[in-house]
PDB file of N, CA and C in Angstrom:
ATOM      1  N   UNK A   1      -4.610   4.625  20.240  1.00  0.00           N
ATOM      2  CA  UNK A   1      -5.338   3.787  19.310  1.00  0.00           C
ATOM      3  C   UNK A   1      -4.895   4.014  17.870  1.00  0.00           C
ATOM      4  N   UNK A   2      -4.604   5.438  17.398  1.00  0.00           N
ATOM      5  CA  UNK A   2      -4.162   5.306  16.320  1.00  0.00           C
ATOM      6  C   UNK A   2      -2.622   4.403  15.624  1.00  0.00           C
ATOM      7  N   UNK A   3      -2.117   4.738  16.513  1.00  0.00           N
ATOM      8  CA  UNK A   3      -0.511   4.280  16.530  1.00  0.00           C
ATOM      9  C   UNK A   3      -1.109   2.540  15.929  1.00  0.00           C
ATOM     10  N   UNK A   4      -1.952   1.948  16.953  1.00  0.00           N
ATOM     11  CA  UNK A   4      -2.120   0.474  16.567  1.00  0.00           C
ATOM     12  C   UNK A   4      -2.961   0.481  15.303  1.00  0.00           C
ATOM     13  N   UNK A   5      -3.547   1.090  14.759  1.00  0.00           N
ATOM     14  CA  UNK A   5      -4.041   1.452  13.063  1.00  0.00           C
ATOM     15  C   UNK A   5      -2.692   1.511  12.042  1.00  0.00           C
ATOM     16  N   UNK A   6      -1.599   2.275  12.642  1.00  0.00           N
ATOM     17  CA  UNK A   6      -0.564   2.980  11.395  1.00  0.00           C
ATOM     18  C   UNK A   6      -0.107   1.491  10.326  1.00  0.00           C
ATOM     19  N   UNK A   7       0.211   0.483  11.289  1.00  0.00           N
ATOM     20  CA  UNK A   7       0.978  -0.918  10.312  1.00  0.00           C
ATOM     21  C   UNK A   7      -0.020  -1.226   9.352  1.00  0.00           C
ATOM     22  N   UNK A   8      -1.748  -1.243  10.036  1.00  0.00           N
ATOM     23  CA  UNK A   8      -2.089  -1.881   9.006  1.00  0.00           C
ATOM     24  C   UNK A   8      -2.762  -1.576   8.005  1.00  0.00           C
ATOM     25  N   UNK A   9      -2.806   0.244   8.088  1.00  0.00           N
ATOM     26  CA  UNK A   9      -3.577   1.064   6.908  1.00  0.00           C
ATOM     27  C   UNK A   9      -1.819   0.901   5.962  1.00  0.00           C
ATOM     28  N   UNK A  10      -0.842   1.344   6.628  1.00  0.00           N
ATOM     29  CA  UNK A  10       0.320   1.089   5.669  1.00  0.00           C
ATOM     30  C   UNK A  10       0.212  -0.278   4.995  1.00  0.00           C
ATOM     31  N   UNK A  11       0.226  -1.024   5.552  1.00  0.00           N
ATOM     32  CA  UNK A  11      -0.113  -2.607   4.738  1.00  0.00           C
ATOM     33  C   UNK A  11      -0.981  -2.825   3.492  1.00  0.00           C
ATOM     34  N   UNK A  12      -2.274  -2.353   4.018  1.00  0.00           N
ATOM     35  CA  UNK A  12      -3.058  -1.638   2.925  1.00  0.00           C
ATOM     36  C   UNK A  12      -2.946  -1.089   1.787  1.00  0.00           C
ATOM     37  N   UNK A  13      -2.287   0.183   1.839  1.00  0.00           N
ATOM     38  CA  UNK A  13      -1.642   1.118   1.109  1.00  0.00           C
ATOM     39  C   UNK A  13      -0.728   0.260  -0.072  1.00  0.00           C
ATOM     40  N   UNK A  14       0.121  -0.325   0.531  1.00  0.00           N
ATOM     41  CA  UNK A  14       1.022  -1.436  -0.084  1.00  0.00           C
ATOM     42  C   UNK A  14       0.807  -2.699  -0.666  1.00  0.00           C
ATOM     43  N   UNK A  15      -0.366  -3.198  -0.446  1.00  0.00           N
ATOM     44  CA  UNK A  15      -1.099  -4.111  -1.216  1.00  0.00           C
ATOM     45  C   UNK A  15      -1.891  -3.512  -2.570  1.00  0.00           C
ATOM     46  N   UNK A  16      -2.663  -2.311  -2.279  1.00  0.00           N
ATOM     47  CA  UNK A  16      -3.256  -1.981  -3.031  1.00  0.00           C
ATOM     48  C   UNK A  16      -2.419  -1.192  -4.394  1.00  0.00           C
ATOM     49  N   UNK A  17      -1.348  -0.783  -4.035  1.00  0.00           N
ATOM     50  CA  UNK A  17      -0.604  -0.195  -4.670  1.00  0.00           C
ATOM     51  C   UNK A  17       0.068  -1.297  -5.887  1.00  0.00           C
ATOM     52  N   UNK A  18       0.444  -2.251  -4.702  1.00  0.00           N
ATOM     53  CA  UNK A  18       1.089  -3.828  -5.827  1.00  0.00           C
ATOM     54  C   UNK A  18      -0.089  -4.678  -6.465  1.00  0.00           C
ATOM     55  N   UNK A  19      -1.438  -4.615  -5.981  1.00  0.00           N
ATOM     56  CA  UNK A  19      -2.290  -5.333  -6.926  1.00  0.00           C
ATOM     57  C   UNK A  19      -3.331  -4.501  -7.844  1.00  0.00           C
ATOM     58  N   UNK A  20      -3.074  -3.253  -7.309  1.00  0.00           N
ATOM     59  CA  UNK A  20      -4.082  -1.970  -8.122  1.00  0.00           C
ATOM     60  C   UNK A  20      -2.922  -1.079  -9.192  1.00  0.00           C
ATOM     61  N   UNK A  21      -1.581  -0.986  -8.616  1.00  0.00           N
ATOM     62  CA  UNK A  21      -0.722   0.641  -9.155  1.00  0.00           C
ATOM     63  C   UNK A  21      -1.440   1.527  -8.601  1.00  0.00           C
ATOM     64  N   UNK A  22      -0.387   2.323  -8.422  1.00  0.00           N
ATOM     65  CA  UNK A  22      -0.294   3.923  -7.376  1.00  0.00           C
ATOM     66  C   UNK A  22      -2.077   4.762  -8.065  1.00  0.00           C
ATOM     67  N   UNK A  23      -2.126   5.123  -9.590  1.00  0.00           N
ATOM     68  CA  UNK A  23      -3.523   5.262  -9.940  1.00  0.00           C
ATOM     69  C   UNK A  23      -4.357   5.272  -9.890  1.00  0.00           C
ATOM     70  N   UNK A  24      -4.935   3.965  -9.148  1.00  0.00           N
ATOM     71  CA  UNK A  24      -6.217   2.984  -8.846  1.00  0.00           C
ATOM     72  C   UNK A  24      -6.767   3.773  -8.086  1.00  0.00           C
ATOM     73  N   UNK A  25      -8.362   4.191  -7.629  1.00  0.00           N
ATOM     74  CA  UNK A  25      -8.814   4.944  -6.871  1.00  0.00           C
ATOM     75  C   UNK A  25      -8.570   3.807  -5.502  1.00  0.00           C
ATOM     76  N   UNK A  26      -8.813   2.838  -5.157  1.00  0.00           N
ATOM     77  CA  UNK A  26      -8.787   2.145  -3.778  1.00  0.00           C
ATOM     78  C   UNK A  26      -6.945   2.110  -3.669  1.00  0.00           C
ATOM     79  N   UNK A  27      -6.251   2.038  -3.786  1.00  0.00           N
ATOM     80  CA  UNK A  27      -4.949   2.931  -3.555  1.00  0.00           C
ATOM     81  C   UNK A  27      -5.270   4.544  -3.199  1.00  0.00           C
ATOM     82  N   UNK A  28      -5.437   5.514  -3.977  1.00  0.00           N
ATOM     83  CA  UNK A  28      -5.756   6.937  -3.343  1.00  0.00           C
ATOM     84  C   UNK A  28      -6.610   6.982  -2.136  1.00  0.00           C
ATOM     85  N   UNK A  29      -7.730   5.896  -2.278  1.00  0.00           N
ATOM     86  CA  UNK A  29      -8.134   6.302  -1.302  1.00  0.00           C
ATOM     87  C   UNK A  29      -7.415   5.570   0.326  1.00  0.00           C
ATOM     88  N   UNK A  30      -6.786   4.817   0.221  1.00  0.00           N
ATOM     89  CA  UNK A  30      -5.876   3.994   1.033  1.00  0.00           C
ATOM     90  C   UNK A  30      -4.887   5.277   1.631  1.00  0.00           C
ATOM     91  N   UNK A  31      -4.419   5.939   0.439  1.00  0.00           N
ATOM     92  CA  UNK A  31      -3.685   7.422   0.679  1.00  0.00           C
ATOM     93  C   UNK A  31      -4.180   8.190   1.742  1.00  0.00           C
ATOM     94  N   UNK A  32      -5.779   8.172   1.175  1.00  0.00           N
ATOM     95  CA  UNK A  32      -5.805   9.468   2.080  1.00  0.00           C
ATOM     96  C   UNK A  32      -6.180   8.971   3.229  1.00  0.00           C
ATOM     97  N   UNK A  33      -6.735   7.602   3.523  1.00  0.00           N
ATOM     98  CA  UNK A  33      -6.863   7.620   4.701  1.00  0.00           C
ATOM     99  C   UNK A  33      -5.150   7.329   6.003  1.00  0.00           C
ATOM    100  N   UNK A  34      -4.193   7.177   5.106  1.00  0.00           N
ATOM    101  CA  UNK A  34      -2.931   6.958   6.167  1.00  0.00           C
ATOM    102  C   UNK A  34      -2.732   8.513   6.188  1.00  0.00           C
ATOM    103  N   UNK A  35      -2.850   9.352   4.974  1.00  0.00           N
ATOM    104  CA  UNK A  35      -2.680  10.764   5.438  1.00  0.00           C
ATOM    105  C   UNK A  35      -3.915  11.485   6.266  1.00  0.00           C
ATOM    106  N   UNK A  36      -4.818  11.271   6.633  1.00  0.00           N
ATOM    107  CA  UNK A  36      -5.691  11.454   7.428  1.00  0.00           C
ATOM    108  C   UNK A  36      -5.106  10.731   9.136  1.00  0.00           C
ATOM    109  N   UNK A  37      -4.819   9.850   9.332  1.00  0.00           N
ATOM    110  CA  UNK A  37      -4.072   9.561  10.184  1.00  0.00           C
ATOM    111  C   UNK A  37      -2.717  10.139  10.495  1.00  0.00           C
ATOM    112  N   UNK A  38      -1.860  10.768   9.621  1.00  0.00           N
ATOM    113  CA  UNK A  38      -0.532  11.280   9.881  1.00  0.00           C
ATOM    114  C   UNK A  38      -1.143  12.496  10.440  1.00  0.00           C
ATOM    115  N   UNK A  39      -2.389  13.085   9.621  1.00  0.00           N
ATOM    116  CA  UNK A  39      -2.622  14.226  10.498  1.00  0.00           C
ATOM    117  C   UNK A  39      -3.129  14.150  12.005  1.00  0.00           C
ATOM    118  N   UNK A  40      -3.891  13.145  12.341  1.00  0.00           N
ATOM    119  CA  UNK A  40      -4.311  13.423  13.843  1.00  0.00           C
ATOM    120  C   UNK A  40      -3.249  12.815  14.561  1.00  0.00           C
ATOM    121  N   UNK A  41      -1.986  11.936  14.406  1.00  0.00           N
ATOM    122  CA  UNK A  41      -0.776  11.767  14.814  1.00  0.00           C
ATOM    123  C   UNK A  41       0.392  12.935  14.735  1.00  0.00           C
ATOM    124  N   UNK A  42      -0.015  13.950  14.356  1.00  0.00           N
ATOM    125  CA  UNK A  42       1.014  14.731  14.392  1.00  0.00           C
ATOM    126  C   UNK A  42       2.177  14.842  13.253  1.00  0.00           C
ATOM    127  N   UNK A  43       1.950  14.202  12.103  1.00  0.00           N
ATOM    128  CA  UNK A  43       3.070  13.798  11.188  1.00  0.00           C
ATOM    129  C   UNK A  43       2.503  14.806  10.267  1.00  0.00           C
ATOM    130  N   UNK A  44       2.763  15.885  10.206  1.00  0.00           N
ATOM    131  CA  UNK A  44       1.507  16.758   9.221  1.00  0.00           C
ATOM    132  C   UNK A  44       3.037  17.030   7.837  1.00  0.00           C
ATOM    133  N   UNK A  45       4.102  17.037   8.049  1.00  0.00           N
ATOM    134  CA  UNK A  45       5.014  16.519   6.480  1.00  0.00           C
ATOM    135  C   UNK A  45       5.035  15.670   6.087  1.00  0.00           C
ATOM    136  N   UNK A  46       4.590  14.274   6.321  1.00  0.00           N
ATOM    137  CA  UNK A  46       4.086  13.286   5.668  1.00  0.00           C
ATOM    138  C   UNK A  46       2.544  13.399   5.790  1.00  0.00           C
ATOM    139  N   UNK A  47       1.691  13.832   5.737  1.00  0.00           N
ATOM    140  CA  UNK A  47       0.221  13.703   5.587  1.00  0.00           C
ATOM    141  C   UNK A  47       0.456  14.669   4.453  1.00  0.00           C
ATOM    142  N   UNK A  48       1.376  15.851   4.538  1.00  0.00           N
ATOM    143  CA  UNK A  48       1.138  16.861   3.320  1.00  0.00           C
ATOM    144  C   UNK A  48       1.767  15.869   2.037  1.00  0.00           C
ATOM    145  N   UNK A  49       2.934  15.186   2.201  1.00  0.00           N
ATOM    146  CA  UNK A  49       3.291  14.395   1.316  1.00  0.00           C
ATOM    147  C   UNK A  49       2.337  13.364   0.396  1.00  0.00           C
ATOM    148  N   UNK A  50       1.326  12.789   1.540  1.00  0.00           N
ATOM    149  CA  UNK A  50       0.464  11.633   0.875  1.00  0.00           C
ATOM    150  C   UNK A  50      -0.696  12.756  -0.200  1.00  0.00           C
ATOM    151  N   UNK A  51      -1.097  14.288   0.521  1.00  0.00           N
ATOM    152  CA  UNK A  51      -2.100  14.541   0.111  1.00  0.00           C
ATOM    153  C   UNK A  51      -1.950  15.524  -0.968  1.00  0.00           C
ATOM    154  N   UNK A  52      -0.620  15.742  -1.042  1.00  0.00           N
ATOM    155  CA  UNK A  52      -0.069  16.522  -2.563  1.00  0.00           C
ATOM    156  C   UNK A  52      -0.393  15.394  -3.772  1.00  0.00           C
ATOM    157  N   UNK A  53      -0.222  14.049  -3.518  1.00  0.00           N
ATOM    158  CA  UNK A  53      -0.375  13.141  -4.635  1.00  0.00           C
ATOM    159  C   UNK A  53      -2.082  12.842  -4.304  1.00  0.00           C
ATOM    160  N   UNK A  54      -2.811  12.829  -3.472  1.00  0.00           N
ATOM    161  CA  UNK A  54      -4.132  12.430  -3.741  1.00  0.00           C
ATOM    162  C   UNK A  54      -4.612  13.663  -4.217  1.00  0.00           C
ATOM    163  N   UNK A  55      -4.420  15.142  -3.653  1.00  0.00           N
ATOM    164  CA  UNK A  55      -4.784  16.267  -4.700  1.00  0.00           C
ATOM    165  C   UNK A  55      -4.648  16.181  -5.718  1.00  0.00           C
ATOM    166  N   UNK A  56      -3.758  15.900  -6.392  1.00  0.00           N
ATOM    167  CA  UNK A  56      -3.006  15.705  -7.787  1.00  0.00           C
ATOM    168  C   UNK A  56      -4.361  14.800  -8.484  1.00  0.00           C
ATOM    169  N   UNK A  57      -4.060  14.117  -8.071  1.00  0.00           N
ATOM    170  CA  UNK A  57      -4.843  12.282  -8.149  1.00  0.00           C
ATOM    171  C   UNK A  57      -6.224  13.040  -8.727  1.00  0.00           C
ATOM    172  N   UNK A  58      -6.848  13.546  -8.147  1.00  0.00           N
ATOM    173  CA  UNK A  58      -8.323  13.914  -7.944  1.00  0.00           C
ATOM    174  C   UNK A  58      -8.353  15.527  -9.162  1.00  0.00           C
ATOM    175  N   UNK A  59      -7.916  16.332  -8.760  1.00  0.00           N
ATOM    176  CA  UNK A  59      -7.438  17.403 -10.029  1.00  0.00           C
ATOM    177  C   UNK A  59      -7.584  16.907 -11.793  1.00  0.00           C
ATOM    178  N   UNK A  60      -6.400  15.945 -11.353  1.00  0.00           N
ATOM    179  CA  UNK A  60      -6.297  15.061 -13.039  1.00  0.00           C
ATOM    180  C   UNK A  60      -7.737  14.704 -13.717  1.00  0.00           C
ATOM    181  N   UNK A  61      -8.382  14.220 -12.771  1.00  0.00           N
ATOM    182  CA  UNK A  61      -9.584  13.858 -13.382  1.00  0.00           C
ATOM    183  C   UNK A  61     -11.409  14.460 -12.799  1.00  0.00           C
ATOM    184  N   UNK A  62     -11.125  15.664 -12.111  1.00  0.00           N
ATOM    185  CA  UNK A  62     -11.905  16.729 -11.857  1.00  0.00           C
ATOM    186  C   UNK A  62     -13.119  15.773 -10.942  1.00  0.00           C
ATOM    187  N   UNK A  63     -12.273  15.110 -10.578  1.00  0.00           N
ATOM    188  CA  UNK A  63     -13.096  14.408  -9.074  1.00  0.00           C
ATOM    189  C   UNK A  63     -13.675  15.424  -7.835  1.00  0.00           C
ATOM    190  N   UNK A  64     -15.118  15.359  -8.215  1.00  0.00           N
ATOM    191  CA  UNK A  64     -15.874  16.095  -6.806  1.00  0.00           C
ATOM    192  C   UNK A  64     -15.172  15.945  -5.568  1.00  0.00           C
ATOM    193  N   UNK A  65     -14.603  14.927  -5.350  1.00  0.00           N
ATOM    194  CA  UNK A  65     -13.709  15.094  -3.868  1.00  0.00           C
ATOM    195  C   UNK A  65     -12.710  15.463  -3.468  1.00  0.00           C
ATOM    196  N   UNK A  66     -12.539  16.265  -4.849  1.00  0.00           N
ATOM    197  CA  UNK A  66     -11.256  17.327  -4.931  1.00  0.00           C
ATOM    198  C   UNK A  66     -10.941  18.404  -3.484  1.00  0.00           C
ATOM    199  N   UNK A  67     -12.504  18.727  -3.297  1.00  0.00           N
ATOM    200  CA  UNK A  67     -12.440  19.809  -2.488  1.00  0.00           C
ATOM    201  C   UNK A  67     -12.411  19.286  -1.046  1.00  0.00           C
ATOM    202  N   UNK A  68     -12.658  17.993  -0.702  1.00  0.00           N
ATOM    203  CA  UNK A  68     -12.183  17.255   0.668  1.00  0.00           C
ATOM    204  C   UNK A  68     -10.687  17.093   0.698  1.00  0.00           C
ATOM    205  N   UNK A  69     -10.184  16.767  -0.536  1.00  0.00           N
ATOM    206  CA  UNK A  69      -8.570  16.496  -0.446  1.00  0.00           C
ATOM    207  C   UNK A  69      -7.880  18.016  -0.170  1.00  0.00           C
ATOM    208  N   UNK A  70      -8.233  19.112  -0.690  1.00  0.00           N
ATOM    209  CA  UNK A  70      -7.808  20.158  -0.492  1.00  0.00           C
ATOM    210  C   UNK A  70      -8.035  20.621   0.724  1.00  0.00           C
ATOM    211  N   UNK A  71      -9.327  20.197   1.431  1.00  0.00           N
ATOM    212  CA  UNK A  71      -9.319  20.818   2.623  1.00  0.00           C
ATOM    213  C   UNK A  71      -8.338  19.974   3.764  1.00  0.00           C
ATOM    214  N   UNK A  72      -7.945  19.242   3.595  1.00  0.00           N
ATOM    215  CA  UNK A  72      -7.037  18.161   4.528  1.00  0.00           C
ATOM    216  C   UNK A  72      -6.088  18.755   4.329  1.00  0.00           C
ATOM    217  N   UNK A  73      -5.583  19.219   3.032  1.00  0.00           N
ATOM    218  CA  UNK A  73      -4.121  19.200   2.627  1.00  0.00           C
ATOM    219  C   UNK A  73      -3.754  21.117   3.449  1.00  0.00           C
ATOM    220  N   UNK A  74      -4.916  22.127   3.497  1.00  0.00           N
ATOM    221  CA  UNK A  74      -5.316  22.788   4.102  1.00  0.00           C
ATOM    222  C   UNK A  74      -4.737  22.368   5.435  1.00  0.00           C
ATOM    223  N   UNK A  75      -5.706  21.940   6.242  1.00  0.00           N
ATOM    224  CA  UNK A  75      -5.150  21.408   7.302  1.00  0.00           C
ATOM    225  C   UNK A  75      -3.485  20.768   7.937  1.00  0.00           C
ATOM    226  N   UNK A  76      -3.103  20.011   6.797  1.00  0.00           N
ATOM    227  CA  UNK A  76      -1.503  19.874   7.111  1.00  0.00           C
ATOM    228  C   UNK A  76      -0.641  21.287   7.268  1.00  0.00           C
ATOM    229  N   UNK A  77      -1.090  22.284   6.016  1.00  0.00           N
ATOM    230  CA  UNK A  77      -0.088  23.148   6.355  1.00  0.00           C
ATOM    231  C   UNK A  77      -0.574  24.567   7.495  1.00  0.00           C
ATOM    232  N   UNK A  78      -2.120  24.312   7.452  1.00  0.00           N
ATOM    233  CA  UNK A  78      -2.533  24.818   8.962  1.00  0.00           C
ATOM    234  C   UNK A  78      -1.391  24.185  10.690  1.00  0.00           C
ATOM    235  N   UNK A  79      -1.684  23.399  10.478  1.00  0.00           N
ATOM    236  CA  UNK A  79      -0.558  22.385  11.519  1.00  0.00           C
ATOM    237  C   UNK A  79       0.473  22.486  11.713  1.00  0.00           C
ATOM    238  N   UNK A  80       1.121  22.965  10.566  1.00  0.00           N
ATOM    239  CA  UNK A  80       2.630  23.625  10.612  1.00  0.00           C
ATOM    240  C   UNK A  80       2.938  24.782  10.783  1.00  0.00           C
ATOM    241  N   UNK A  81       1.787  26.100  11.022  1.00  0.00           N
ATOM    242  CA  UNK A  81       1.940  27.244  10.693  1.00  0.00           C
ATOM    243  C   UNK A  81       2.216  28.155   9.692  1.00  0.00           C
ATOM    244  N   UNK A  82       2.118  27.596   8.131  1.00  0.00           N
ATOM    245  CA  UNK A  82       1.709  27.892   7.016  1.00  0.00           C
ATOM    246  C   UNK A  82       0.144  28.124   6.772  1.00  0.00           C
ATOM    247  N   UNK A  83      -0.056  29.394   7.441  1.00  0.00           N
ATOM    248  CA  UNK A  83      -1.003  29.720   6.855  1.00  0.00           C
ATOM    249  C   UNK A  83      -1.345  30.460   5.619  1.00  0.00           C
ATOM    250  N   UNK A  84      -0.411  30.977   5.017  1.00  0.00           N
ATOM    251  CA  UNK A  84      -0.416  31.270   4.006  1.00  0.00           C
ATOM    252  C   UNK A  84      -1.146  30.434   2.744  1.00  0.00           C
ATOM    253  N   UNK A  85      -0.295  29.143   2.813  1.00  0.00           N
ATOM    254  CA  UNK A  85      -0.538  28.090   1.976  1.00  0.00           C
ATOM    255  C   UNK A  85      -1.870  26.978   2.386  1.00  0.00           C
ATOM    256  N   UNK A  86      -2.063  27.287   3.488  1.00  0.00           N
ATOM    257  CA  UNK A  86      -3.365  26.835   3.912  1.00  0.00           C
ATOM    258  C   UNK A  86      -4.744  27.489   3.612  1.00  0.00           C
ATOM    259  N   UNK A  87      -4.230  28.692   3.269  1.00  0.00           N
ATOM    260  CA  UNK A  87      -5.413  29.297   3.359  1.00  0.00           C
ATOM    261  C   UNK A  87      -5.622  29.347   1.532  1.00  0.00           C
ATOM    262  N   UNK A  88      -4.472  29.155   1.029  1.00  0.00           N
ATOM    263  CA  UNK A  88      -4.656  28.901  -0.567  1.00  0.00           C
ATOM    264  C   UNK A  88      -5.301  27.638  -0.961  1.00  0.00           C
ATOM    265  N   UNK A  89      -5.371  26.481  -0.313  1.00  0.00           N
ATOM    266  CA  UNK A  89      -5.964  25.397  -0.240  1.00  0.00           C
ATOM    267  C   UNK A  89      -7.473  25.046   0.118  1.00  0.00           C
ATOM    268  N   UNK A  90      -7.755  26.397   1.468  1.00  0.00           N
ATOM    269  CA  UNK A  90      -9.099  26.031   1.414  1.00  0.00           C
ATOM    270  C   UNK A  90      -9.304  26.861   0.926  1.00  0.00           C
ATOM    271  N   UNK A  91      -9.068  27.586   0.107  1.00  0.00           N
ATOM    272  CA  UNK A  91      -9.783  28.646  -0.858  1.00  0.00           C
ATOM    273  C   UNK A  91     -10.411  28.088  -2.181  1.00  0.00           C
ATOM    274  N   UNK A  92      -9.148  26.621  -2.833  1.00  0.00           N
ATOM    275  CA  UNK A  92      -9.279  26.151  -3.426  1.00  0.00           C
ATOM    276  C   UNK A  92     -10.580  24.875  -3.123  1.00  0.00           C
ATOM    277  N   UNK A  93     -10.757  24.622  -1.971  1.00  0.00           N
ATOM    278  CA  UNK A  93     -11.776  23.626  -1.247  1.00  0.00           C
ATOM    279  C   UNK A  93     -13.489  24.642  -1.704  1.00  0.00           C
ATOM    280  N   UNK A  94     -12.956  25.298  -1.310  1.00  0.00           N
ATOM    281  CA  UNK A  94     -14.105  26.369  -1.181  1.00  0.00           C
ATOM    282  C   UNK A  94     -14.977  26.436  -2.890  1.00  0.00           C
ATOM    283  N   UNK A  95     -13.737  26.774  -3.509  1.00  0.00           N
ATOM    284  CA  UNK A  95     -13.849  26.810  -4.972  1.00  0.00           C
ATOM    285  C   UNK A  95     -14.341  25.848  -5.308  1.00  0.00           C
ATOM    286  N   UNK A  96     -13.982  24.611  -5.348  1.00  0.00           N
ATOM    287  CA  UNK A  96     -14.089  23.559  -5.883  1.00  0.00           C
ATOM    288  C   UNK A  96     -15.862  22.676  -5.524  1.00  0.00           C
ATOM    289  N   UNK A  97     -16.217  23.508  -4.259  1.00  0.00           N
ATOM    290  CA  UNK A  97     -17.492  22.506  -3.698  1.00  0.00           C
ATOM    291  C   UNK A  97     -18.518  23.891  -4.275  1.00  0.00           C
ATOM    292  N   UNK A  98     -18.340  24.788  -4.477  1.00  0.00           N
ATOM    293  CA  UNK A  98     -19.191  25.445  -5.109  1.00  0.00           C
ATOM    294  C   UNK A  98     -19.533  24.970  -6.897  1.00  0.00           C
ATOM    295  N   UNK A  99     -18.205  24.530  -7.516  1.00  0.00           N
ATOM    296  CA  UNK A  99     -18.501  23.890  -9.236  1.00  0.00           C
ATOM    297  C   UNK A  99     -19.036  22.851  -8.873  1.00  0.00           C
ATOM    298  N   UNK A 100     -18.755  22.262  -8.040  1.00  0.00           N
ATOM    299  CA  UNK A 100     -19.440  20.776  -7.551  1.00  0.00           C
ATOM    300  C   UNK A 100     -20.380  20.539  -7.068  1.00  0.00           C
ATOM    301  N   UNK A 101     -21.235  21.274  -6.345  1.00  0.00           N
ATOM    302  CA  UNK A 101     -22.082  21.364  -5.197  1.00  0.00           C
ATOM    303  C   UNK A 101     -22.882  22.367  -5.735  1.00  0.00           C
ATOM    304  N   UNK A 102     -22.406  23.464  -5.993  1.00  0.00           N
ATOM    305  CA  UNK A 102     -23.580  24.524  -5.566  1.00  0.00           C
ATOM    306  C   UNK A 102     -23.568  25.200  -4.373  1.00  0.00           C
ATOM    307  N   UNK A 103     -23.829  26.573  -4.403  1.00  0.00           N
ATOM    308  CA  UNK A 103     -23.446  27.510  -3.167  1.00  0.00           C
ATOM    309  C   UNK A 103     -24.559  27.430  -2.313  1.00  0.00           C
ATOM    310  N   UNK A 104     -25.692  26.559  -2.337  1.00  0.00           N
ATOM    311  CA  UNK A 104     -26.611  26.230  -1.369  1.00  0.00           C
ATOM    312  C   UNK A 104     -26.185  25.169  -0.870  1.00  0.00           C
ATOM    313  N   UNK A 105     -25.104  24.156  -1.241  1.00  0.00           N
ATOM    314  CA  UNK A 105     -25.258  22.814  -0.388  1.00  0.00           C
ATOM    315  C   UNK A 105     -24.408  22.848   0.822  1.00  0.00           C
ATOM    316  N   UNK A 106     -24.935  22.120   2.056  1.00  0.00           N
ATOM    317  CA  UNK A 106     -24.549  22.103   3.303  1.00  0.00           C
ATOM    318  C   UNK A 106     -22.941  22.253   3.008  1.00  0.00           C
ATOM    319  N   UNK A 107     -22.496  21.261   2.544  1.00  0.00           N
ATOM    320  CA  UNK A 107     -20.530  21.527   2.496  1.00  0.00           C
ATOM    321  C   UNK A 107     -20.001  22.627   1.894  1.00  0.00           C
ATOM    322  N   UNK A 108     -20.907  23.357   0.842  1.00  0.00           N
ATOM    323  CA  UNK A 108     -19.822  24.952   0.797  1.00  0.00           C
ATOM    324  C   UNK A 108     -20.389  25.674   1.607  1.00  0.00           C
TER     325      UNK A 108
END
């Protein structure tokens, strides 16, 4: 089922990009959802690819959903056996939902 998703979240991606620019939050978020798909397809160097620029994306402007993008991006290099660098990511997830959240809320 996913495979029949990939053309047309890419399509997506590519519209939004030509009528929004790469910037636009409905582009990023177009991002993360094809890199959310590369990850449960197995493509975890292109999911890390899409989610280095939606990290970025979200960082720049200290977006609360910083710490969801980090935990995905977590996950790609979990997938590859970089745990090293995975575990620097959800550390950073971790970090990030505590400035955001608060160390009582359900997600940290």
């Amino acid at each position: 089922e996913a495979q029949k998703a990939k053309p047309h979240i890419d399509r997506a991606l590519e519209l939004s990009e030509r009528v929004h620019g790469a910037d636009h939050p409905a582009t990023v978020r177009a991002l993360t959802v094809r890199a959310t798909l590369r990850l449960a397809t197995g493509e975890y160097e292109q999911a890390r690819q899409d989610l280095l620029r939606t990290v970025a994306w979200h960082e720049a402007r200290q977006h609360p959903d910083v710490s969801f993008q980090h935990g995905l991006l977590a996950e790609s290099f979990f997938r590859r056996g970089d745990l090293s660098r995975a575990r620097q990511h959800w550390e950073a997830a971790l970090s990030s939902m505590r400035i955001h959240f608060g160390d009582r809320h359900v997600s940290t």
